[in-house]
C-alpha atoms as a PDB file:
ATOM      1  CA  UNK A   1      71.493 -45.338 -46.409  1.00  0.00           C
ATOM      2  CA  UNK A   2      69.857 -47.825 -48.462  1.00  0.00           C
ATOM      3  CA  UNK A   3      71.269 -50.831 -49.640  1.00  0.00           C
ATOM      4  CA  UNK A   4      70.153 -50.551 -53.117  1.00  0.00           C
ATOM      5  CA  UNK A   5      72.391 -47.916 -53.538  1.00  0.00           C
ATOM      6  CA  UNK A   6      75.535 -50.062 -53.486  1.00  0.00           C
ATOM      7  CA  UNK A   7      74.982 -52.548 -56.423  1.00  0.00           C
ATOM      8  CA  UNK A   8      78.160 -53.529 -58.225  1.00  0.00           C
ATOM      9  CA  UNK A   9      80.448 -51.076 -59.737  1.00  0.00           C
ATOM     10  CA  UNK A  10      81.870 -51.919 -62.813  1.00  0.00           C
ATOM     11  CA  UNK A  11      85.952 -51.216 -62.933  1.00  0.00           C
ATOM     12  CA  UNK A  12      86.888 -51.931 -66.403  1.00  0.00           C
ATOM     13  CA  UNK A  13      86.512 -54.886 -68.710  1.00  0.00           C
ATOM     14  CA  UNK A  14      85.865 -58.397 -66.909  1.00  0.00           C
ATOM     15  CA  UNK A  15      86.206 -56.545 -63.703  1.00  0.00           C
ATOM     16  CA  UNK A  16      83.491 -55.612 -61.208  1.00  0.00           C
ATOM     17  CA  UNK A  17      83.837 -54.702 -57.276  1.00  0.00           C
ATOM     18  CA  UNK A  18      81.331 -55.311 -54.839  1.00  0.00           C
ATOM     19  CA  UNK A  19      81.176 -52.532 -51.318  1.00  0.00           C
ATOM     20  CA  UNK A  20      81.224 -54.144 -48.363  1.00  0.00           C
ATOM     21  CA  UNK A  21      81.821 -51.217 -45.916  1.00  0.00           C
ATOM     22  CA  UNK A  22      81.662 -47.485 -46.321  1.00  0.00           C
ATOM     23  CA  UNK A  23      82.820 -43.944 -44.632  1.00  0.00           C
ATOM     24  CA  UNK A  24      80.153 -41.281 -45.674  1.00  0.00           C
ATOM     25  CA  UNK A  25      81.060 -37.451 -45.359  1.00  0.00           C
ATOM     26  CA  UNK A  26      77.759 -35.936 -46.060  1.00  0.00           C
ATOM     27  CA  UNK A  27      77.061 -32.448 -47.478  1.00  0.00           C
ATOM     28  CA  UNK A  28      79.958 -31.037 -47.920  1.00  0.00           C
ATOM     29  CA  UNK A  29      80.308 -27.688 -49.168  1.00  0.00           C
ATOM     30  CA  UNK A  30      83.622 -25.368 -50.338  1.00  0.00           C
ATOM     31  CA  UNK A  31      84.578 -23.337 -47.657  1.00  0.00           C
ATOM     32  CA  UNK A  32      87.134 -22.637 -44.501  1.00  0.00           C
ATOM     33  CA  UNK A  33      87.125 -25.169 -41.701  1.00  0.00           C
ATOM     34  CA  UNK A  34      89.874 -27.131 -39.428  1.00  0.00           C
ATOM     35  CA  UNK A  35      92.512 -29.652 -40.834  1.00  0.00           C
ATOM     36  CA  UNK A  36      92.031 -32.847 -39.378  1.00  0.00           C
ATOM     37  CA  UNK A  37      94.061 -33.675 -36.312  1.00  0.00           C
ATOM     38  CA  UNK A  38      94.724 -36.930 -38.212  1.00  0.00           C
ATOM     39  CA  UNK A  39      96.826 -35.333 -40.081  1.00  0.00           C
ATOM     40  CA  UNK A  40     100.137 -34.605 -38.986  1.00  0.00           C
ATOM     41  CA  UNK A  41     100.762 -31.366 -40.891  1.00  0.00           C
ATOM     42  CA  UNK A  42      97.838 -29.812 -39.849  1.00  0.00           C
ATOM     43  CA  UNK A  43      98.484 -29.800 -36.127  1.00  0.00           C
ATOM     44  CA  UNK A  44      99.449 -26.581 -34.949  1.00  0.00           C
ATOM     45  CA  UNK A  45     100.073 -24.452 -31.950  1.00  0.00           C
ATOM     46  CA  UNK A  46      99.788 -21.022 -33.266  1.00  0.00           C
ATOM     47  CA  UNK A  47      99.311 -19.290 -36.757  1.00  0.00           C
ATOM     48  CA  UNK A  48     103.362 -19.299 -37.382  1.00  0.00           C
ATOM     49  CA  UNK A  49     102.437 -23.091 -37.899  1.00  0.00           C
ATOM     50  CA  UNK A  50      99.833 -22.437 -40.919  1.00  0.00           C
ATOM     51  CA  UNK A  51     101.577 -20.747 -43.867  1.00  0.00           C
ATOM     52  CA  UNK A  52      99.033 -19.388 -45.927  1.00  0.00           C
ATOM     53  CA  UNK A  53      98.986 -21.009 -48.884  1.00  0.00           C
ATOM     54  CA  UNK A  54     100.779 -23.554 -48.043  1.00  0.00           C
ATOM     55  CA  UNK A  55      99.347 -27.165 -48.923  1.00  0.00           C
ATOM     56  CA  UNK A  56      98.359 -29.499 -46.039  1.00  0.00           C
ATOM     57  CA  UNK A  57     100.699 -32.830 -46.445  1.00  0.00           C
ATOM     58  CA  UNK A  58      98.844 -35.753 -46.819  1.00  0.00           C
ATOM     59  CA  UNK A  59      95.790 -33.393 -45.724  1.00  0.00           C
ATOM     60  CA  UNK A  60      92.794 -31.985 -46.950  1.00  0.00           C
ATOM     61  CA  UNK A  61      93.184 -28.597 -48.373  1.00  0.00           C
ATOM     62  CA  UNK A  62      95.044 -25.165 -48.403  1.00  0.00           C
ATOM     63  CA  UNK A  63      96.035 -23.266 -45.231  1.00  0.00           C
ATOM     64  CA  UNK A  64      94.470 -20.378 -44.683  1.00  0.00           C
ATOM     65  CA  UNK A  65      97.345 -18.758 -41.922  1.00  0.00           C
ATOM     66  CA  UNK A  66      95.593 -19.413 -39.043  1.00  0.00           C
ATOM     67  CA  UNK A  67      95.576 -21.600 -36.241  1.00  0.00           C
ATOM     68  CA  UNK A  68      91.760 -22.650 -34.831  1.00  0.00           C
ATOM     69  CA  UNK A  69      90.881 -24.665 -32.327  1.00  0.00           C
ATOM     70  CA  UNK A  70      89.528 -28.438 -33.608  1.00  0.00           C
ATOM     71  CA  UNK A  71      87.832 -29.523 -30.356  1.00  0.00           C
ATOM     72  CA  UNK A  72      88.980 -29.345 -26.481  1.00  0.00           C
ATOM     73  CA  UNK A  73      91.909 -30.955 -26.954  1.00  0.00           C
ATOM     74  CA  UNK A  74      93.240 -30.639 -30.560  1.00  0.00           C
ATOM     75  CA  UNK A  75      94.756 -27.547 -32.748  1.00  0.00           C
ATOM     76  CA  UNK A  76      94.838 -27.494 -36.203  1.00  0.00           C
ATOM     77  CA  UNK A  77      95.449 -25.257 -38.990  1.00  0.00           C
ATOM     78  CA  UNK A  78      91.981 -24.137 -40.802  1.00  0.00           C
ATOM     79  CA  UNK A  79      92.187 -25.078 -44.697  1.00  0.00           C
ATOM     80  CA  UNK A  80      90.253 -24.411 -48.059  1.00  0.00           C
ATOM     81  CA  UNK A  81      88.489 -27.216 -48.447  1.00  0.00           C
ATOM     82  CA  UNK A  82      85.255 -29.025 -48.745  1.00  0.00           C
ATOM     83  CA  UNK A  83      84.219 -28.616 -45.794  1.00  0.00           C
ATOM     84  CA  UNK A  84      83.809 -30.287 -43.260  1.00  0.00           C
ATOM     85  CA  UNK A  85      86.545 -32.688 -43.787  1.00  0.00           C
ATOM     86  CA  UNK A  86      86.583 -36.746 -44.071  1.00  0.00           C
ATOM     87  CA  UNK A  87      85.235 -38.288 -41.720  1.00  0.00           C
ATOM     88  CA  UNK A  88      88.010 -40.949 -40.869  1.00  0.00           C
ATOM     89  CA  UNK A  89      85.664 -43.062 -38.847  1.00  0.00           C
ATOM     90  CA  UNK A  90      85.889 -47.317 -39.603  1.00  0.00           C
ATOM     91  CA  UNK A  91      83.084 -49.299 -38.851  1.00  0.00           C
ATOM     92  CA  UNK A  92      84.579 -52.344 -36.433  1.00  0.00           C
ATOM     93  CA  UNK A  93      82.378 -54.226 -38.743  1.00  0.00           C
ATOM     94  CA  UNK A  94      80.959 -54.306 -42.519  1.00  0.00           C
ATOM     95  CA  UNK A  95      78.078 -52.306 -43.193  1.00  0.00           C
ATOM     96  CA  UNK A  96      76.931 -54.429 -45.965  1.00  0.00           C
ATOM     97  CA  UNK A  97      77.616 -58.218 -44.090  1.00  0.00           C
ATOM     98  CA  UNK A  98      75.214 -59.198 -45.762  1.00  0.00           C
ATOM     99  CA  UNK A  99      77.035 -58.939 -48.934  1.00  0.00           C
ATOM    100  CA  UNK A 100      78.645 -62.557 -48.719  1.00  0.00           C
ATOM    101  CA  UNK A 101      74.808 -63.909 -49.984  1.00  0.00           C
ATOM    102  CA  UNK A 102      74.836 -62.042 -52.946  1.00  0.00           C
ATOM    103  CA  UNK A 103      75.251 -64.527 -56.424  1.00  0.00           C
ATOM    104  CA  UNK A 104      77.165 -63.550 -59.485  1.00  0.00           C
ATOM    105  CA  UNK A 105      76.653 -65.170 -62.900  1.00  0.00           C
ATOM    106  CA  UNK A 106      79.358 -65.560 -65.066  1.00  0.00           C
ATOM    107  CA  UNK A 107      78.649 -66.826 -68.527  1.00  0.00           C
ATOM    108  CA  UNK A 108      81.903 -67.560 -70.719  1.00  0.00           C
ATOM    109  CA  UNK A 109      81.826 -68.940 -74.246  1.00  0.00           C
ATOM    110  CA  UNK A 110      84.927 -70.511 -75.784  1.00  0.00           C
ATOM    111  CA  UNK A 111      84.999 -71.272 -80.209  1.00  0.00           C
ATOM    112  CA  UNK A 112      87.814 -73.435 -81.580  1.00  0.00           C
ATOM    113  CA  UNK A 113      87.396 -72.504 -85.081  1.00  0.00           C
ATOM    114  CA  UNK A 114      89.871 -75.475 -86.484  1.00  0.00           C
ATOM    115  CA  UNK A 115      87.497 -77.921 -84.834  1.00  0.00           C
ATOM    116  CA  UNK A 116      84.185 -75.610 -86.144  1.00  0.00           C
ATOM    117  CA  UNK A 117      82.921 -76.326 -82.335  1.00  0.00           C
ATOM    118  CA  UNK A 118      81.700 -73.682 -79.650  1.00  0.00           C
ATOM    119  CA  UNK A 119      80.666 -74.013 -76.093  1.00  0.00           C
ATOM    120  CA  UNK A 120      79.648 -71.818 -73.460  1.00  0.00           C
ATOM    121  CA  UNK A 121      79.715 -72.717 -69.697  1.00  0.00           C
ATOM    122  CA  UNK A 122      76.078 -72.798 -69.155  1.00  0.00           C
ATOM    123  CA  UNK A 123      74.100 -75.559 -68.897  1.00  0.00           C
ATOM    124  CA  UNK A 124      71.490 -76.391 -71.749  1.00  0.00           C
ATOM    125  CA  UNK A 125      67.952 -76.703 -69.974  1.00  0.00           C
ATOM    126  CA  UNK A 126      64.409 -75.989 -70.730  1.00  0.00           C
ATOM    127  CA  UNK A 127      63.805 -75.056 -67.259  1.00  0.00           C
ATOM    128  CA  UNK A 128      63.401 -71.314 -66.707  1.00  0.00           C
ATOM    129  CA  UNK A 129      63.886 -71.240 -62.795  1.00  0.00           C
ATOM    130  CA  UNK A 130      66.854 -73.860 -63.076  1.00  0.00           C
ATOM    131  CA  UNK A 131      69.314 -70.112 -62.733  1.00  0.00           C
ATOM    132  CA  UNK A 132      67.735 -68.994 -59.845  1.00  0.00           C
ATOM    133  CA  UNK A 133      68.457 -71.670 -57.791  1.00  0.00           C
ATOM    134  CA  UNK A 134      71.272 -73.259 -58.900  1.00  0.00           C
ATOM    135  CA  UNK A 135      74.739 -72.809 -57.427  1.00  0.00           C
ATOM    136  CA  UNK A 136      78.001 -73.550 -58.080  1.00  0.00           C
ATOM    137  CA  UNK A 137      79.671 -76.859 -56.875  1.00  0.00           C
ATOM    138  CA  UNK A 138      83.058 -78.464 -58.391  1.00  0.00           C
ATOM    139  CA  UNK A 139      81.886 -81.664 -57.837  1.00  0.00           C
ATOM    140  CA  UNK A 140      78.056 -82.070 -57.486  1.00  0.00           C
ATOM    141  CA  UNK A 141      77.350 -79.098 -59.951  1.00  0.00           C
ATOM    142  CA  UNK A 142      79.826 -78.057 -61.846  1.00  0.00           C
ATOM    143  CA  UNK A 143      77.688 -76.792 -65.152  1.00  0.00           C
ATOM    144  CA  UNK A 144      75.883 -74.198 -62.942  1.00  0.00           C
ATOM    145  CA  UNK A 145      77.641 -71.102 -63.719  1.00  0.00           C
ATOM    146  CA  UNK A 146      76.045 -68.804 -60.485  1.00  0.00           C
ATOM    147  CA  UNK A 147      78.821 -68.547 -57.257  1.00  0.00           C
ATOM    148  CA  UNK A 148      77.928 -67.672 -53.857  1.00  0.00           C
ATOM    149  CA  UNK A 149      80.166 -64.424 -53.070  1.00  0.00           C
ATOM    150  CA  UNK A 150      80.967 -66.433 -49.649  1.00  0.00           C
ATOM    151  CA  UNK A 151      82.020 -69.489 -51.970  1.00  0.00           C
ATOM    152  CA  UNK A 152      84.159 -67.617 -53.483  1.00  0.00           C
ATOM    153  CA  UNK A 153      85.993 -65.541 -50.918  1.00  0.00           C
ATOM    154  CA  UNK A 154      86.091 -68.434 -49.431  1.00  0.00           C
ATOM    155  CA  UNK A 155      88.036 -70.402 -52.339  1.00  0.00           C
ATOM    156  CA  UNK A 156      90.520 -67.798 -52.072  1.00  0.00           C
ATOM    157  CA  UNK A 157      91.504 -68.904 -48.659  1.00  0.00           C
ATOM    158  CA  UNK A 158      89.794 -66.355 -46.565  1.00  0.00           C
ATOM    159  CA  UNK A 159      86.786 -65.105 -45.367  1.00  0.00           C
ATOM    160  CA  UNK A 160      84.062 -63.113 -46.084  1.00  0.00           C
ATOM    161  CA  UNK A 161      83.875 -61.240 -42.837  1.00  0.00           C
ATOM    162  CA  UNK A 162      87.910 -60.550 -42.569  1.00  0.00           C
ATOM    163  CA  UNK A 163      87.961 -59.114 -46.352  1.00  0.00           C
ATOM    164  CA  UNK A 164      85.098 -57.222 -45.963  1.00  0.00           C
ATOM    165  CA  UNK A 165      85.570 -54.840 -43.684  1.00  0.00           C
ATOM    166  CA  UNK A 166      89.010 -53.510 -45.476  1.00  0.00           C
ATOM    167  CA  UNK A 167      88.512 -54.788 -48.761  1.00  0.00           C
ATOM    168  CA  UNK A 168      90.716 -56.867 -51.299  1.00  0.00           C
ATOM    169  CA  UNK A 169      90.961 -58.492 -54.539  1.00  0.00           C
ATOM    170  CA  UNK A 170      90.120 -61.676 -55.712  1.00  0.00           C
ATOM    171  CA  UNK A 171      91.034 -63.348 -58.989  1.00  0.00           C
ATOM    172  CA  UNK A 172      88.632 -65.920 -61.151  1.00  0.00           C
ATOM    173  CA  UNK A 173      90.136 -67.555 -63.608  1.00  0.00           C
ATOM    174  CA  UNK A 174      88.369 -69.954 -66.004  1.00  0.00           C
ATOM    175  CA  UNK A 175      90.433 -72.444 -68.279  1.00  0.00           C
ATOM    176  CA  UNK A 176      89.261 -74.600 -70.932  1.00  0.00           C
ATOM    177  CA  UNK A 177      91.028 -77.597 -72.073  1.00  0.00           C
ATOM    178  CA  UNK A 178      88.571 -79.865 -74.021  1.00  0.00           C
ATOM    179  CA  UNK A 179      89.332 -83.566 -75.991  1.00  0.00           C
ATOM    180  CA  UNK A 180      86.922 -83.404 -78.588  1.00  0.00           C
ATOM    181  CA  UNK A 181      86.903 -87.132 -79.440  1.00  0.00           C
ATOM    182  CA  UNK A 182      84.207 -87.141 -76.237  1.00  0.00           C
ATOM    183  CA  UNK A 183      80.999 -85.796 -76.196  1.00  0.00           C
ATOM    184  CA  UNK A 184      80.704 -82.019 -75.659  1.00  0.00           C
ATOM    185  CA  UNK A 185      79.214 -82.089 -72.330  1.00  0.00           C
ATOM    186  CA  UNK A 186      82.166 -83.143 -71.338  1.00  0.00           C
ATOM    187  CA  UNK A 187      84.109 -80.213 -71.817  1.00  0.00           C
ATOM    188  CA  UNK A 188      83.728 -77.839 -69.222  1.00  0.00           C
ATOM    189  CA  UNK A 189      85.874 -75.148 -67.870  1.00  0.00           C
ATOM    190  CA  UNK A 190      87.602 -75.425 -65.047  1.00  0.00           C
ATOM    191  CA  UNK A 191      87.327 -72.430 -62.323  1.00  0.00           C
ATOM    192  CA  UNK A 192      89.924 -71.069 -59.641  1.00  0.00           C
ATOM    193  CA  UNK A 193      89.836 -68.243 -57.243  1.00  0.00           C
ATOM    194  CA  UNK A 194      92.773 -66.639 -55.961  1.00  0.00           C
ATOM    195  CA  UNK A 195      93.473 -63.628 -53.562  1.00  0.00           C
ATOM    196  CA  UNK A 196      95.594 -60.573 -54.874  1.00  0.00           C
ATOM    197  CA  UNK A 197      95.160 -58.161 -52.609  1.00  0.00           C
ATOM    198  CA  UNK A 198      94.138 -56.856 -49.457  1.00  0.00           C
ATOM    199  CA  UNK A 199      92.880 -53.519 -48.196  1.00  0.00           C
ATOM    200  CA  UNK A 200      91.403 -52.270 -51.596  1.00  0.00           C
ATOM    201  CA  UNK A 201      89.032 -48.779 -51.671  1.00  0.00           C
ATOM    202  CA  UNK A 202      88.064 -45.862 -53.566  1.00  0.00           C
ATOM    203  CA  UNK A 203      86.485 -42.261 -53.238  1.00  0.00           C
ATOM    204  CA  UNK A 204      83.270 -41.206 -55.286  1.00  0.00           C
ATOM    205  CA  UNK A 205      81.301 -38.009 -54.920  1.00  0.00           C
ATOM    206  CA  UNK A 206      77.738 -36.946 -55.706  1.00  0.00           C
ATOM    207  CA  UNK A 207      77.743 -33.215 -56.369  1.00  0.00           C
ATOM    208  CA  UNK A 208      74.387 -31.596 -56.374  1.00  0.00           C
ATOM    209  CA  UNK A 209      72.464 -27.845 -55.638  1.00  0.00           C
ATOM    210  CA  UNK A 210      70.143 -27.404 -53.342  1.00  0.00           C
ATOM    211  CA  UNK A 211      67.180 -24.700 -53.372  1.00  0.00           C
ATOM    212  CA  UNK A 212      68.876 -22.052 -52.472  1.00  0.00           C
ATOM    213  CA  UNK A 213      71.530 -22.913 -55.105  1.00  0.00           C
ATOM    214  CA  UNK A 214      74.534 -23.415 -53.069  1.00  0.00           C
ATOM    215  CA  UNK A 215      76.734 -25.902 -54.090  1.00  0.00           C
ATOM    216  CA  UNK A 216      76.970 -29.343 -52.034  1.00  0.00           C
ATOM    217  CA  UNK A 217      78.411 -32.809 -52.489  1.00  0.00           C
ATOM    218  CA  UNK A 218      78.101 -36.278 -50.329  1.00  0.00           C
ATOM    219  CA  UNK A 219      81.421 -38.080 -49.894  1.00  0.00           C
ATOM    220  CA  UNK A 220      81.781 -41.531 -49.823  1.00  0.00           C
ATOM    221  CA  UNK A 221      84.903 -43.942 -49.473  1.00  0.00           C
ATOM    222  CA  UNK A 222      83.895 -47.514 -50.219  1.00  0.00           C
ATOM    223  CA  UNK A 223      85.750 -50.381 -48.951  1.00  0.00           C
ATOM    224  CA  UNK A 224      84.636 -53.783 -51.030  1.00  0.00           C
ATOM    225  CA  UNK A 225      85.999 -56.659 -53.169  1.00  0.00           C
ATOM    226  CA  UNK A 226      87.140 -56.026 -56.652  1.00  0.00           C
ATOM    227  CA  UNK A 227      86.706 -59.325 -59.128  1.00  0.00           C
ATOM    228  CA  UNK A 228      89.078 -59.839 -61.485  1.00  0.00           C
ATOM    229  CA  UNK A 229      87.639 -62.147 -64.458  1.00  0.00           C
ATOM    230  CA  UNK A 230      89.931 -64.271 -66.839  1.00  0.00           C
ATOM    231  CA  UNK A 231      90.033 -66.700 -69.262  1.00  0.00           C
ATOM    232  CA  UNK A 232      92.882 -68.864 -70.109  1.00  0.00           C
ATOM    233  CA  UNK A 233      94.352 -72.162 -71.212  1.00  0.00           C
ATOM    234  CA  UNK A 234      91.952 -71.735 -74.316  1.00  0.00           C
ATOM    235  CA  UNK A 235      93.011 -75.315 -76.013  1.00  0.00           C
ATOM    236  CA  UNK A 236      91.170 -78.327 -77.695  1.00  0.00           C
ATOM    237  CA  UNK A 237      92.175 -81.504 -79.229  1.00  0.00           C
ATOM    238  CA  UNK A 238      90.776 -84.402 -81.658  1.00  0.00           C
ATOM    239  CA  UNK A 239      92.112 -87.684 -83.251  1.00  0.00           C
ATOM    240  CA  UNK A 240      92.693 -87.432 -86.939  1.00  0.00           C
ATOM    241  CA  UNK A 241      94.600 -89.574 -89.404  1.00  0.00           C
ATOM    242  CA  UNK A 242      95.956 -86.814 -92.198  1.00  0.00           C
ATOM    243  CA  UNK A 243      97.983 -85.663 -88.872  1.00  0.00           C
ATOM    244  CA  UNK A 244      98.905 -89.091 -87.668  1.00  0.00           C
ATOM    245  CA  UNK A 245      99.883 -90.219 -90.969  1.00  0.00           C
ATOM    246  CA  UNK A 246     102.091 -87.078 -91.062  1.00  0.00           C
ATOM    247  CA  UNK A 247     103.519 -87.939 -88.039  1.00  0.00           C
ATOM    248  CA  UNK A 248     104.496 -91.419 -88.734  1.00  0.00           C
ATOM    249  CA  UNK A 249     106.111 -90.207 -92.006  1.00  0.00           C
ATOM    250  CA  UNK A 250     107.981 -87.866 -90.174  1.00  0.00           C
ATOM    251  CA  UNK A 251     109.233 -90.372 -87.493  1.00  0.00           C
ATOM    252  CA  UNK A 252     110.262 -92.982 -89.927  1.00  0.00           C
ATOM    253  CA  UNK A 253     112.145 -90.363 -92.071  1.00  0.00           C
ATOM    254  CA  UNK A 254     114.279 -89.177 -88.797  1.00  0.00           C
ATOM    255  CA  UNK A 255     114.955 -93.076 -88.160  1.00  0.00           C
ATOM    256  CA  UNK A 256     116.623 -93.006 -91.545  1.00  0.00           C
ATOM    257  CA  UNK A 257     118.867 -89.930 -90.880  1.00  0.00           C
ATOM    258  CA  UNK A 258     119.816 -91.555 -87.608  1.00  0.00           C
ATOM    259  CA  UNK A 259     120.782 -94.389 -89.284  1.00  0.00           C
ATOM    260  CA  UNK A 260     123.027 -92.509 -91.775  1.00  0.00           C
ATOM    261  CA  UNK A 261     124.665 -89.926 -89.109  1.00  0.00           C
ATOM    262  CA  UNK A 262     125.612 -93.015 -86.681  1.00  0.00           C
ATOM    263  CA  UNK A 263     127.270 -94.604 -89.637  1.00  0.00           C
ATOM    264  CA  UNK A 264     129.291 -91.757 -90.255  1.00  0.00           C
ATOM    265  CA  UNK A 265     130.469 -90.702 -86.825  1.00  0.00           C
ATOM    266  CA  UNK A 266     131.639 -94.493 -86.384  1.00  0.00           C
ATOM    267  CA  UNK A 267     133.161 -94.652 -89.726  1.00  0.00           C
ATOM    268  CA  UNK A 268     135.009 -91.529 -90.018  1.00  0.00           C
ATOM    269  CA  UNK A 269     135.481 -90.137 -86.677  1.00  0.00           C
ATOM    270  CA  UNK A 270     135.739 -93.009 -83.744  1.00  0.00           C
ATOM    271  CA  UNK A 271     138.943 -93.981 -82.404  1.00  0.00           C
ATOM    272  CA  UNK A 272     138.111 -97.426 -83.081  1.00  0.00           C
ATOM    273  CA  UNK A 273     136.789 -96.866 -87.176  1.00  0.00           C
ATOM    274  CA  UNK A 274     138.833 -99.708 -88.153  1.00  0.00           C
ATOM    275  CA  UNK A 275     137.464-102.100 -86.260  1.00  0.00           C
ATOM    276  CA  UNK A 276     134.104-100.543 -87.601  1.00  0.00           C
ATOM    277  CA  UNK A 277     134.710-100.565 -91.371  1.00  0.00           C
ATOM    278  CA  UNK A 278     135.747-104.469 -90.780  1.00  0.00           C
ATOM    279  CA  UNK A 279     132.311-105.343 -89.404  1.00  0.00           C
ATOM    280  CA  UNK A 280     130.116-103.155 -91.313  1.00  0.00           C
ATOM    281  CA  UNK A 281     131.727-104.699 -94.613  1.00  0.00           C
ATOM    282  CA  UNK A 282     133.233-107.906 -95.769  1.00  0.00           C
ATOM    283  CA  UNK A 283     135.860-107.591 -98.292  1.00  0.00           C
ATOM    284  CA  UNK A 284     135.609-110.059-101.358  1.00  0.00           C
ATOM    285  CA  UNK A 285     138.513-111.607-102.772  1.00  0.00           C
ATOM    286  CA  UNK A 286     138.786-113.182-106.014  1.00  0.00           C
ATOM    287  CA  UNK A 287     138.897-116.801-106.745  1.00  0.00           C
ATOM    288  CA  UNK A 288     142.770-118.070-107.797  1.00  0.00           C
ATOM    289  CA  UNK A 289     143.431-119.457-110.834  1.00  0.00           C
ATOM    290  CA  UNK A 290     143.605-123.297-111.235  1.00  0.00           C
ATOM    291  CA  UNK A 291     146.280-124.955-113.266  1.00  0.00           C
ATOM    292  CA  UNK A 292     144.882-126.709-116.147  1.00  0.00           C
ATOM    293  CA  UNK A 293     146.056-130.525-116.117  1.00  0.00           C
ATOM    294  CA  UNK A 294     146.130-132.170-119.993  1.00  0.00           C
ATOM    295  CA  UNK A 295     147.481-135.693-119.995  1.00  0.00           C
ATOM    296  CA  UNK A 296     149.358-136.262-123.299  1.00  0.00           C
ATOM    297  CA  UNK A 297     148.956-139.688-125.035  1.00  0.00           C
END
């Protein structure tokens, strides 16, 4: 099967997932055929053990009330079903290895509104081909928004070839936090990868007629990594003086209560007030009188 066939599926908003492996069932068609032996309800000895009607557990179709022989050495109930069933066959290894050299661009653009400024995590460049080569680095290029899938798997603390073959999810998350009072190159967003989960696939069918006009479909269960693509931390800042003047106002005024709510807890409800009110204020007495002295002639 070619690999063109398996380009990224997109899963929802901010969300894409990449196969890896596969298990193809190919032209299946509705009819009668033998449960799996995989399947422990559909193991059987003799028809008693296939109710018709009855649903397989965990299986594949309806019993039909009989019990047919899988191959030489297996029993199973034959089903309804589309026919024949799964094939429950892993590949030891991924299909699709090659997977891990594939690139995904990610372009983000951030607007603080308050601060009329906008920035996207691109780099600004006259040079068409700069894209197509460029790849993400933390340190040596971090304005190059294209990541290796290997880089990334790899940031998540595992590795390609291990996630691969079962599948997982892997979490990007971009956050922005920008001073504006330096130039705007310098604010760039800052990337993380985390894994979420392991062992992650889904089932998809192509349903189709062929000349004859009987019904048919191809089965496929596909094993890959699913991206999960968030931004967060969204926050700016920039030096201004109707908010530092504000500020200071505010301080200074809060000084003042202080002032006035110390004074009254020490005044009016300390054990030692007394000694309080006697520092705090210095009673004034009045001058005495002085006996006027007239010496008679």
């Amino acid at each position: 099967m070619a690999l063109e066939a398996f380009a990224p599926l997109m899963q929802g908003e901010n969300t894409f997932f990449l196969v890896t492996n596969f298990i193809s069932t190919m032209k299946q068609t509705q009819g009668t055929c033998p449960e799996s032996p995989s399947v422990l309800d559909g193991i059987c000895r003799e028809d008693a053990d296939c109710p018709m009607g009855n649903p397989v557990v965990h299986g594949n179709g309806i019993k039909t009330g009989k019990c047919v022989k899988y191959n030489t050495s297996h029993s199973t109930c034959e089903i309804y079903s589309w026919c024949p069933v799964e094939n429950g066959t892993l590949p030891r290894k991924p299909l699709l290895a090659e997977a891990e050299n594939f690139t995904l661009f990610i372009k983000n653009t951030v607007n603080f509104t308050k601060f009329n400024f906008s920035k996207d995590n691109t780099l600004q460049t006259n040079d068409s081909t700069y894209f197509k080569s460029c790849r993400y680095d933390p340190f040596t290029n971090p304005s190059c928004p294209v990541f290796r899938i290997r880089d990334m798997v790899e940031a998540a603390g595992e590795t390609f070839g291990n996630l691969a073959l079962l599948g997982g999810c892997i979490g990007v998350d971009i956050k922005w936090d920008c001073d504006l009072d330096h130039p705007a190159a310098q604010c760039q967003p800052q990337y993380s990868f985390q894994l979420q989960d392991r062992n992650y696939n889904f089932r998809t069918a192509t349903y189709y007629w062929d000349p004859q006009k009987r019904h048919y479909r191809s089965l496929l269960k596909l094993y890959g990594i699913r991206f999960d693509i968030s931004v967060h931390g969204e926050q700016a800042g920039k030096f201004g003086i109707v908010p530092l003047a504000v500020s200071l106002g505010t301080g200074v005024a809060l000084l003042g209560a202080v002032t006035v709510v110390c004074d009254l807890v020490l005044l009016y409800l300390d054990a030692k007030a007394d000694f309080y009110w006697k520092e705090k204020f210095e009673e004034a007495k009045p001058p005495k009188d002085k006996a006027e002295v007239t010496a008679e002639p």
